[in-house]
Protein backbone atom coordinates (compact mmCIF):
# COMPACT_ATOMS: atom_id res chain seq x y z
CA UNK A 1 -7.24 -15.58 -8.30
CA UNK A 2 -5.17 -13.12 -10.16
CA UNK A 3 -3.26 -14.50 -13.13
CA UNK A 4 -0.84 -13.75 -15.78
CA UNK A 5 -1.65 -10.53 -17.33
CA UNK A 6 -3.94 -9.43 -14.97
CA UNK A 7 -1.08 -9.51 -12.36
CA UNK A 8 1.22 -7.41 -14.49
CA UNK A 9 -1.63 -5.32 -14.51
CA UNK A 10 -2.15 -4.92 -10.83
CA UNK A 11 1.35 -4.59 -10.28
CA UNK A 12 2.02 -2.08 -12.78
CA UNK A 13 -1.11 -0.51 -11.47
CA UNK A 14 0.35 -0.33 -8.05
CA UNK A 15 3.86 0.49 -8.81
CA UNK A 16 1.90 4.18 -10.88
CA UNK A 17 -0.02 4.65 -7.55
CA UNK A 18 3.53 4.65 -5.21
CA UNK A 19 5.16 6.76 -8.40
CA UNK A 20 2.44 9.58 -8.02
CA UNK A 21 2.58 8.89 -4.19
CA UNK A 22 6.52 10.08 -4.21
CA UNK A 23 5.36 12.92 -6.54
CA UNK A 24 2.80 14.12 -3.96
CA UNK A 25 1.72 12.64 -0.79
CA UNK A 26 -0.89 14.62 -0.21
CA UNK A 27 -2.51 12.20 -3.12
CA UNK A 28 -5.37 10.55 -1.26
CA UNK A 29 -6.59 8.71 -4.72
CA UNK A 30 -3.27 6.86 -4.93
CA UNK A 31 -2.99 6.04 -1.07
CA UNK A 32 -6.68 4.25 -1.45
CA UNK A 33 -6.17 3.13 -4.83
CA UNK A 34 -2.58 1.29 -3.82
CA UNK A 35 -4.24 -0.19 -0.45
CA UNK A 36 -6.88 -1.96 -2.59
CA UNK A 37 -4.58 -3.44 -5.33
CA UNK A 38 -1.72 -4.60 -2.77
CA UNK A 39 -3.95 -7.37 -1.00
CA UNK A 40 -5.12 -8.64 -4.67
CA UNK A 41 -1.05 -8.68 -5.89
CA UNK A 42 -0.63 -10.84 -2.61
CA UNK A 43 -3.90 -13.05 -2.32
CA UNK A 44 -1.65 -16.02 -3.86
CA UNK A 45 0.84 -16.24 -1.60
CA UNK A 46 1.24 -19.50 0.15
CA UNK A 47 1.47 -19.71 4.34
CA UNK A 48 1.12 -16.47 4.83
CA UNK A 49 -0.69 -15.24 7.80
CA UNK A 50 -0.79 -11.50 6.52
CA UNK A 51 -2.63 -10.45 3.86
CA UNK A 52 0.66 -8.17 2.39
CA UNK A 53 4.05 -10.08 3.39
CA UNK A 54 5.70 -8.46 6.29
CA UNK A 55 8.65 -6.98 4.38
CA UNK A 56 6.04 -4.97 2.09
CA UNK A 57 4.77 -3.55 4.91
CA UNK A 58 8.19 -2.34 6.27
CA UNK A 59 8.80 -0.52 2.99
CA UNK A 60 5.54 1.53 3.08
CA UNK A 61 5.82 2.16 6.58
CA UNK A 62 8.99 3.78 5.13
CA UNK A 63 7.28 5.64 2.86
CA UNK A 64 5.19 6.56 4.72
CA UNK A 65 7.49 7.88 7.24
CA UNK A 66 8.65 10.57 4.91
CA UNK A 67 5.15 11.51 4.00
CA UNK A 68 3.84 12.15 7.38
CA UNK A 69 7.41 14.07 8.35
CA UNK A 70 6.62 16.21 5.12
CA UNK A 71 3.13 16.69 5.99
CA UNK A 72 1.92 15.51 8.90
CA UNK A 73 -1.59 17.28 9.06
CA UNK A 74 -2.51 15.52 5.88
CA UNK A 75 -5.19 13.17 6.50
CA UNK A 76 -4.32 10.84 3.30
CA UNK A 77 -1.10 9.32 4.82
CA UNK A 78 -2.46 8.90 8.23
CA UNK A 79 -5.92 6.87 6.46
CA UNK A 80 -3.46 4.28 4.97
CA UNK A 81 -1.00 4.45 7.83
CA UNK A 82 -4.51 3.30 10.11
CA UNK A 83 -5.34 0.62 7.00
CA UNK A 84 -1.60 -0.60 7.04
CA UNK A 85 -1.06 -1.32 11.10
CA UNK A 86 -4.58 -2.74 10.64
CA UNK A 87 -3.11 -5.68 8.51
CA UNK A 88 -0.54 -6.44 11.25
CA UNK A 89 -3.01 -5.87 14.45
CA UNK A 90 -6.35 -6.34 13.82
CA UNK A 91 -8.74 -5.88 16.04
């Protein structure tokens, strides 16, 4: 369990990655780096059934949206694009 300060953390953490993200999706650090802190900034939720809520997901699928239509031979979009629709259907 993440707590207190250590939340902040995470969040602030994550909220750096998506800021350096907009700056330049072609940042494959800050794709991987933001798809390992969002599942520990949502571990505590209660009765969920995903491990990121649902609406989360919509807004990076809308990020990612622009990233792929900016540069859609970049492989670092398209790695958390594959990690994202993994949360939703898993195999």
């Amino acid at each position: 369990m993440v707590r207190g300060l250590q939340k902040a953390f995470v969040q602030s953490e994550c909220d750096i990655a998506e800021a350096i993200i907009k700056k330049n999706f072609a940042n494959f650090s800050a794709w991987h780096y933001r798809g390992k802190l969002m599942p520990i900034i949502y571990q505590d939720l209660p009765n969920e059934l995903l491990t990121i809520p649902l609406e989360k997901i919509k807004s990076d699928l809308d990020m990612l949206q622009h990233a792929l239509f900016t540069d859609p031979k970049d492989q670092s979009s398209w790695n958390y694009h594959e990690w994202l629709i993994s949360l939703i259907l898993p195999i």
